[in-house]
N, C-alpha and C. Protein backbone atom coordinates (compact mmCIF):
# COMPACT_ATOMS: atom_id res chain seq x y z
N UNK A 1 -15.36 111.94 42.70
CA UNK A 1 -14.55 110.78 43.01
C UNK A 1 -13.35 110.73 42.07
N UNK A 2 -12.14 110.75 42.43
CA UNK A 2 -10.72 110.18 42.15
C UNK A 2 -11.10 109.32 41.68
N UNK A 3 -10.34 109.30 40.33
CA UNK A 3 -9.94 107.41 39.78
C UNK A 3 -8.32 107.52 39.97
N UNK A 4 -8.66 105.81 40.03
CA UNK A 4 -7.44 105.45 40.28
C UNK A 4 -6.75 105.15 38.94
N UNK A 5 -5.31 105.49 38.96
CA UNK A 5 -4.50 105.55 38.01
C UNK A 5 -3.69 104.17 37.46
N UNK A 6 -3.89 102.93 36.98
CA UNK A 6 -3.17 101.96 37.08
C UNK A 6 -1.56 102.37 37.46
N UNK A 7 -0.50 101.79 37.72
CA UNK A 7 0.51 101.48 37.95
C UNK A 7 1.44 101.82 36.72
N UNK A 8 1.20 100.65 36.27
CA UNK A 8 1.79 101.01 34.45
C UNK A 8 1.95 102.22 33.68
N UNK A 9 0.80 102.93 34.08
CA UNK A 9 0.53 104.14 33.23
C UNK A 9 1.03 105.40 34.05
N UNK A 10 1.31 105.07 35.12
CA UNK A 10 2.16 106.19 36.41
C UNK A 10 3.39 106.21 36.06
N UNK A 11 3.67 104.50 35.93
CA UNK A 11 5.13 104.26 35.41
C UNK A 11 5.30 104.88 33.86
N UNK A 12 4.54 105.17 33.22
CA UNK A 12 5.18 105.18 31.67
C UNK A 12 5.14 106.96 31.64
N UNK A 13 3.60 107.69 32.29
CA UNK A 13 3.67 109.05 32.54
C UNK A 13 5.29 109.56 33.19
N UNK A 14 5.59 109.03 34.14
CA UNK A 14 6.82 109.67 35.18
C UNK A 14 7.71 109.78 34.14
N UNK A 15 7.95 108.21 33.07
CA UNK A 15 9.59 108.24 32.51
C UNK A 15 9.55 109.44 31.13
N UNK A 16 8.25 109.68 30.97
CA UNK A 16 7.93 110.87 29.97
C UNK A 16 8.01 112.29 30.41
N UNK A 17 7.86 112.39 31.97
CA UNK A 17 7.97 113.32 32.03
C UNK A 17 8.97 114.68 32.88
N UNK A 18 9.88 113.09 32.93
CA UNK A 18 11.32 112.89 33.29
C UNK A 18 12.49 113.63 32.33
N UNK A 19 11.57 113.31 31.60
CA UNK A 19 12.84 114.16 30.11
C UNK A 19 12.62 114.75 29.65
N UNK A 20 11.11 115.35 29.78
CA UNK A 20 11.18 117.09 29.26
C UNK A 20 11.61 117.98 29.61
N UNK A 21 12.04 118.57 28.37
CA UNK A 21 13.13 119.89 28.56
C UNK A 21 12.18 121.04 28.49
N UNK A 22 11.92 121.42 26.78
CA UNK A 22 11.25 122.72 26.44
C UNK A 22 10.32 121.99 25.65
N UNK A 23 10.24 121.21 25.11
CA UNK A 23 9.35 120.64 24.55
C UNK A 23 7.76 120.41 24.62
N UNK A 24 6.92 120.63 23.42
CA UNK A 24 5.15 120.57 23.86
C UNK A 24 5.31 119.55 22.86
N UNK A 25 4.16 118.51 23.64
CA UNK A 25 3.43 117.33 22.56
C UNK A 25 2.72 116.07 23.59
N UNK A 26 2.37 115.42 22.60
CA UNK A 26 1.82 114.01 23.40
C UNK A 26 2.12 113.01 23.30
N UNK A 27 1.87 112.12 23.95
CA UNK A 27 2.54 110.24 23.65
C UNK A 27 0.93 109.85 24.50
N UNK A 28 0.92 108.55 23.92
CA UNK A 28 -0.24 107.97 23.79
C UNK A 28 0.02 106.29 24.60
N UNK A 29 -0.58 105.66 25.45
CA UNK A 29 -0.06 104.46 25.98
C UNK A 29 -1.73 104.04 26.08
N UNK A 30 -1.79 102.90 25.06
CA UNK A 30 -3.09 102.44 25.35
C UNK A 30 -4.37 103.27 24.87
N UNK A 31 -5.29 103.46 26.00
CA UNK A 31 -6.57 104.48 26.03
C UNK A 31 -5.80 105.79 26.74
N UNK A 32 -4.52 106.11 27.25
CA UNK A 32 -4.30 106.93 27.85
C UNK A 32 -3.66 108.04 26.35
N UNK A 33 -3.97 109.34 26.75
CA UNK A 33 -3.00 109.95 26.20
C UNK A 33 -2.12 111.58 27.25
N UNK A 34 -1.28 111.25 27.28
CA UNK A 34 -0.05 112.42 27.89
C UNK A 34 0.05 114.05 26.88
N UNK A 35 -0.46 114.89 27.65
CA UNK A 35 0.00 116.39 27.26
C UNK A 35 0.64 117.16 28.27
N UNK A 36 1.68 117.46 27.26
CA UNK A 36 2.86 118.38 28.48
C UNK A 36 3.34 119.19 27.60
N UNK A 37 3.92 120.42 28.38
CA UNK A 37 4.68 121.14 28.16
C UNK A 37 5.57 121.38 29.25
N UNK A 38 7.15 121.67 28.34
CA UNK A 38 8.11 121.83 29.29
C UNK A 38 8.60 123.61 29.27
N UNK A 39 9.01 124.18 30.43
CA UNK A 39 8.64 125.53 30.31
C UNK A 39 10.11 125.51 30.08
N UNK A 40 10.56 126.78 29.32
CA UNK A 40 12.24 127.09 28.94
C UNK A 40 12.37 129.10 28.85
N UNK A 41 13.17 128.98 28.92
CA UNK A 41 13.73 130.46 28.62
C UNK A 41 12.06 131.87 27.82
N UNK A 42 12.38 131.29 26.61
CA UNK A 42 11.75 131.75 25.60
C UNK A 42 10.19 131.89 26.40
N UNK A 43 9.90 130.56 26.85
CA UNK A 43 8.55 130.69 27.72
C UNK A 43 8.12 131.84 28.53
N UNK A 44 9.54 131.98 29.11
CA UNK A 44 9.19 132.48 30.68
C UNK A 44 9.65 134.16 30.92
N UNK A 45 10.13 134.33 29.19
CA UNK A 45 10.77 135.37 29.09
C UNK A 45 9.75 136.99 29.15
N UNK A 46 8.95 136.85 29.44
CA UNK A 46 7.65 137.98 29.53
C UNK A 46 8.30 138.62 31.16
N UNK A 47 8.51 137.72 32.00
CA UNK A 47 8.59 138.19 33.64
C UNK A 47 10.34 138.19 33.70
N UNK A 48 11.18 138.08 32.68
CA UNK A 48 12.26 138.28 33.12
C UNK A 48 12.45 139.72 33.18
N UNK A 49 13.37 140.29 34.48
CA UNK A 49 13.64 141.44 34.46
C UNK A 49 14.87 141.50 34.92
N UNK A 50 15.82 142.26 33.76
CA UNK A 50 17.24 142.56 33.99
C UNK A 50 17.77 142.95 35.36
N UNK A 51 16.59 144.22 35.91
CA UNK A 51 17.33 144.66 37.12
C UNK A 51 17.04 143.83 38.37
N UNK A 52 16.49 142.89 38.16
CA UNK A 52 16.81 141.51 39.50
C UNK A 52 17.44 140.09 39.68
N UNK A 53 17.42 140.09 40.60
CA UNK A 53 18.86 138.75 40.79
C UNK A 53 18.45 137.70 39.96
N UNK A 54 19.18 136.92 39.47
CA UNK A 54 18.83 135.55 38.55
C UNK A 54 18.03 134.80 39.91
N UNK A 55 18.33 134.89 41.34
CA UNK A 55 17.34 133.85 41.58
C UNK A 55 16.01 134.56 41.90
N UNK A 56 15.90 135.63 42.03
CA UNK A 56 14.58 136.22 42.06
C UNK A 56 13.60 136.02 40.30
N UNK A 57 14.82 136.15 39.71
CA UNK A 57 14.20 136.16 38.00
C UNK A 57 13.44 134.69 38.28
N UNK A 58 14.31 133.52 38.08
CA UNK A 58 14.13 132.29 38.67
C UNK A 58 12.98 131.96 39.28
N UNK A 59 12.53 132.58 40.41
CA UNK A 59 11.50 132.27 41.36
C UNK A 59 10.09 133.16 40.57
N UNK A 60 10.18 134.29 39.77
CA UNK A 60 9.36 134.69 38.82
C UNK A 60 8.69 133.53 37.72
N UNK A 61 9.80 133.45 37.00
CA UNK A 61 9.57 132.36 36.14
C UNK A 61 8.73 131.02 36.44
N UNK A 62 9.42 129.99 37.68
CA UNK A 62 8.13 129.24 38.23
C UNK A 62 6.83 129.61 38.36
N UNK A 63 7.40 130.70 39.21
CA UNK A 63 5.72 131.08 39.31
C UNK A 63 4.29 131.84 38.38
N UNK A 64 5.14 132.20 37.33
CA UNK A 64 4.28 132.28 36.14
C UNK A 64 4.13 131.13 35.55
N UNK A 65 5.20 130.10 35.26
CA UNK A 65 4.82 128.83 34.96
C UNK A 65 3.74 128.23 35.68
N UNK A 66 3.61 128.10 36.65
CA UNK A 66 2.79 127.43 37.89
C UNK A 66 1.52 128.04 37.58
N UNK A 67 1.25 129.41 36.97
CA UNK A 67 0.06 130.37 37.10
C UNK A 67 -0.31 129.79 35.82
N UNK A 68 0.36 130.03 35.08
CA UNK A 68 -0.62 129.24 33.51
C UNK A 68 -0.45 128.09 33.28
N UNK A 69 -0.04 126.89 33.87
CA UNK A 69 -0.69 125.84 33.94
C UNK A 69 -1.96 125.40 33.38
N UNK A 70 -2.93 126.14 34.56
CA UNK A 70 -4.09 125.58 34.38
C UNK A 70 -4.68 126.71 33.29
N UNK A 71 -4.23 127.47 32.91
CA UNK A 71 -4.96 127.71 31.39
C UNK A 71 -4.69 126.76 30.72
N UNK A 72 -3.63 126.17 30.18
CA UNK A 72 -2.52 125.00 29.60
C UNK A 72 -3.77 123.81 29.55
N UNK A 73 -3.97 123.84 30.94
CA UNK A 73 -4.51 122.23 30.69
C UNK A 73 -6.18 122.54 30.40
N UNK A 74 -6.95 123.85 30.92
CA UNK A 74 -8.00 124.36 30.56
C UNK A 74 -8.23 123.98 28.79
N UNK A 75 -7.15 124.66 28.11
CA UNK A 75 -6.91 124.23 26.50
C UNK A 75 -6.73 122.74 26.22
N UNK A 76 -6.26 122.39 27.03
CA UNK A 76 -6.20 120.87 26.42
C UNK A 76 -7.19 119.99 26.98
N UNK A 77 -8.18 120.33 27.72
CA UNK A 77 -9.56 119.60 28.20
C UNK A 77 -10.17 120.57 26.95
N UNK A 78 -10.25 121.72 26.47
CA UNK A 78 -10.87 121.88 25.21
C UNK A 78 -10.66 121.05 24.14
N UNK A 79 -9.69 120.91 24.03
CA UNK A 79 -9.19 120.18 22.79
C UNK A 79 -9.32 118.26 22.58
N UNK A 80 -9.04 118.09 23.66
CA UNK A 80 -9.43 116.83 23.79
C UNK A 80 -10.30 116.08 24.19
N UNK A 81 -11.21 116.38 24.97
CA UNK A 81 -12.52 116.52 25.45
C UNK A 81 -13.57 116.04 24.43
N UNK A 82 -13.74 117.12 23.35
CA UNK A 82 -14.01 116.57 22.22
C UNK A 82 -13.94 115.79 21.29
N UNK A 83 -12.51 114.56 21.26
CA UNK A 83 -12.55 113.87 21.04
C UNK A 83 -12.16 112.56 21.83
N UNK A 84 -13.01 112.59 22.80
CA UNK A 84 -13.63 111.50 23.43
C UNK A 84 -12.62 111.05 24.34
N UNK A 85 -11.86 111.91 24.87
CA UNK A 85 -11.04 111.93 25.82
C UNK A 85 -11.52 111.91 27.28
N UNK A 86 -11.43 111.97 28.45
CA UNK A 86 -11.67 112.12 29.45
C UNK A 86 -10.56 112.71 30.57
N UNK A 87 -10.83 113.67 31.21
CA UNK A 87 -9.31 114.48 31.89
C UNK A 87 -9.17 113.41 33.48
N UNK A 88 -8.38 112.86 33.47
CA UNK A 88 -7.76 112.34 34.78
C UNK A 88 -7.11 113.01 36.13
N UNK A 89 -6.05 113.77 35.58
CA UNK A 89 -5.54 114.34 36.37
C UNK A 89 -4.33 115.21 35.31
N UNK A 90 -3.63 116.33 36.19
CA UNK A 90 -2.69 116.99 35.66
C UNK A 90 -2.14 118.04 36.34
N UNK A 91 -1.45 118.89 36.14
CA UNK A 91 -0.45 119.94 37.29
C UNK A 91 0.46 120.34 36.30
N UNK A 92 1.38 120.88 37.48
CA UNK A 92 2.50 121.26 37.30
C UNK A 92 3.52 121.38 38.06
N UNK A 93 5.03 120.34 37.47
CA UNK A 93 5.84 120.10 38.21
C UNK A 93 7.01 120.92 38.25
N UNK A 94 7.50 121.75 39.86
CA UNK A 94 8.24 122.62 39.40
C UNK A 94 10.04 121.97 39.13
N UNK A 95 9.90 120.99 39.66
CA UNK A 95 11.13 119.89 39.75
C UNK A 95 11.71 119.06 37.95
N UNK A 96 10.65 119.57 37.45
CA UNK A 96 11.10 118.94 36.13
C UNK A 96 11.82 119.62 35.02
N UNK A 97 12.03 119.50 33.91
CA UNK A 97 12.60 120.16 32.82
C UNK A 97 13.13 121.40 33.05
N UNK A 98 13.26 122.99 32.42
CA UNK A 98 14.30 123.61 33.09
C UNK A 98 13.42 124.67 34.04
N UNK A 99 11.84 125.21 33.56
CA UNK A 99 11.46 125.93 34.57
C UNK A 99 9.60 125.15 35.32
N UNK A 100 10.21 123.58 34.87
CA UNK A 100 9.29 122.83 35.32
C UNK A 100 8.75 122.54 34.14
N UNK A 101 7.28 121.74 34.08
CA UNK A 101 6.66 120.82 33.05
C UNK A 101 4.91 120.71 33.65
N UNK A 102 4.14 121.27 33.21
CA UNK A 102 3.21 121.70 32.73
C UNK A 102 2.43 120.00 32.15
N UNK A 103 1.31 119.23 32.56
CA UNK A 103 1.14 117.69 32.12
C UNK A 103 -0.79 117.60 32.51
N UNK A 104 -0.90 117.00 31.74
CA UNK A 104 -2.33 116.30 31.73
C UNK A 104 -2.77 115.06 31.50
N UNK A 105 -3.51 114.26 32.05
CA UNK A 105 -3.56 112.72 31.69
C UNK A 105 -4.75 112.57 31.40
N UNK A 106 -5.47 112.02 30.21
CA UNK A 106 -6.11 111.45 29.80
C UNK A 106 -6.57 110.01 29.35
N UNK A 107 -8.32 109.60 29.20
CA UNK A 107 -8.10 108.39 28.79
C UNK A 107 -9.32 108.50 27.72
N UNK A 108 -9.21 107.83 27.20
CA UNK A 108 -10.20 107.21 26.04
C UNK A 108 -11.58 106.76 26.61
N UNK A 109 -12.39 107.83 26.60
CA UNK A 109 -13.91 107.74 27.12
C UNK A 109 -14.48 105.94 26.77
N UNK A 110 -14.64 105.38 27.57
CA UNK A 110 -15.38 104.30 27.12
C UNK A 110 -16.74 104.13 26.99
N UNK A 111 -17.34 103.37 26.11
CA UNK A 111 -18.55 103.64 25.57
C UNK A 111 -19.52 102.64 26.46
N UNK A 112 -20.88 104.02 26.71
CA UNK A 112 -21.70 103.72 27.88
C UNK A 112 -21.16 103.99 29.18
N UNK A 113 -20.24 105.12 29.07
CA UNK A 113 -19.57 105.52 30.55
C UNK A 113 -19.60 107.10 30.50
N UNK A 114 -19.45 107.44 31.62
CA UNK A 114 -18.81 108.92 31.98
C UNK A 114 -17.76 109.00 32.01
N UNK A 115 -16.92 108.25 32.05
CA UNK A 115 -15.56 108.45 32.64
C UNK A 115 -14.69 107.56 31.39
């Protein structure tokens, strides 16, 4: 079962993740906490290859972004998990920052719950 995401916290996730560029880290709202990474050059630079078109390079790059994602967030359900986090939801957006943004949402396990 899906939980539902309050409103507020859709609203405060989006404007965070609106402005990542290249940047990794978290922001915290409440019991929620935000992990993202924004994919950039340096990231994506393993699949660049000189002898193809920038938009083929381009369409590489997403899509290695898009592919490790979910290692990305695999690591950060390790990491946070353990401290009493709970994973909500997360992806990867190819519309965001410069080769997209990489995000996970969490909340603060409440006590006497699963969730």
């Amino acid at each position: 079962m899906r939980q539902e995401i309050p409103r507020d916290v859709l609203n405060w996730m989006w404007s965070i993740l609106e402005t990542v560029s290249d940047e990794v880290s978290t922001e915290t709202y409440g019991d929620y906490l935000l992990a993202f990474e924004g994919w950039s050059g340096i990231c994506i630079s393993e699949v660049w290859d000189e002898k193809l078109s920038t938009e083929e390079n381009e369409e590489r790059a997403y899509a290695y972004a898009e592919e490790e994602s979910d290692n990305i967030i695999e690591e950060w359900r390790e990491r946070y998990e353990p401290e009493g986090y709970v994973f909500i939801d997360g992806g990867y957006e190819r519309g965001l920052g410069l080769y997209g943004v990489t995000w996970a949402l969490f909340r603060k396990r409440r006590r006497n719950s699963y969730i």
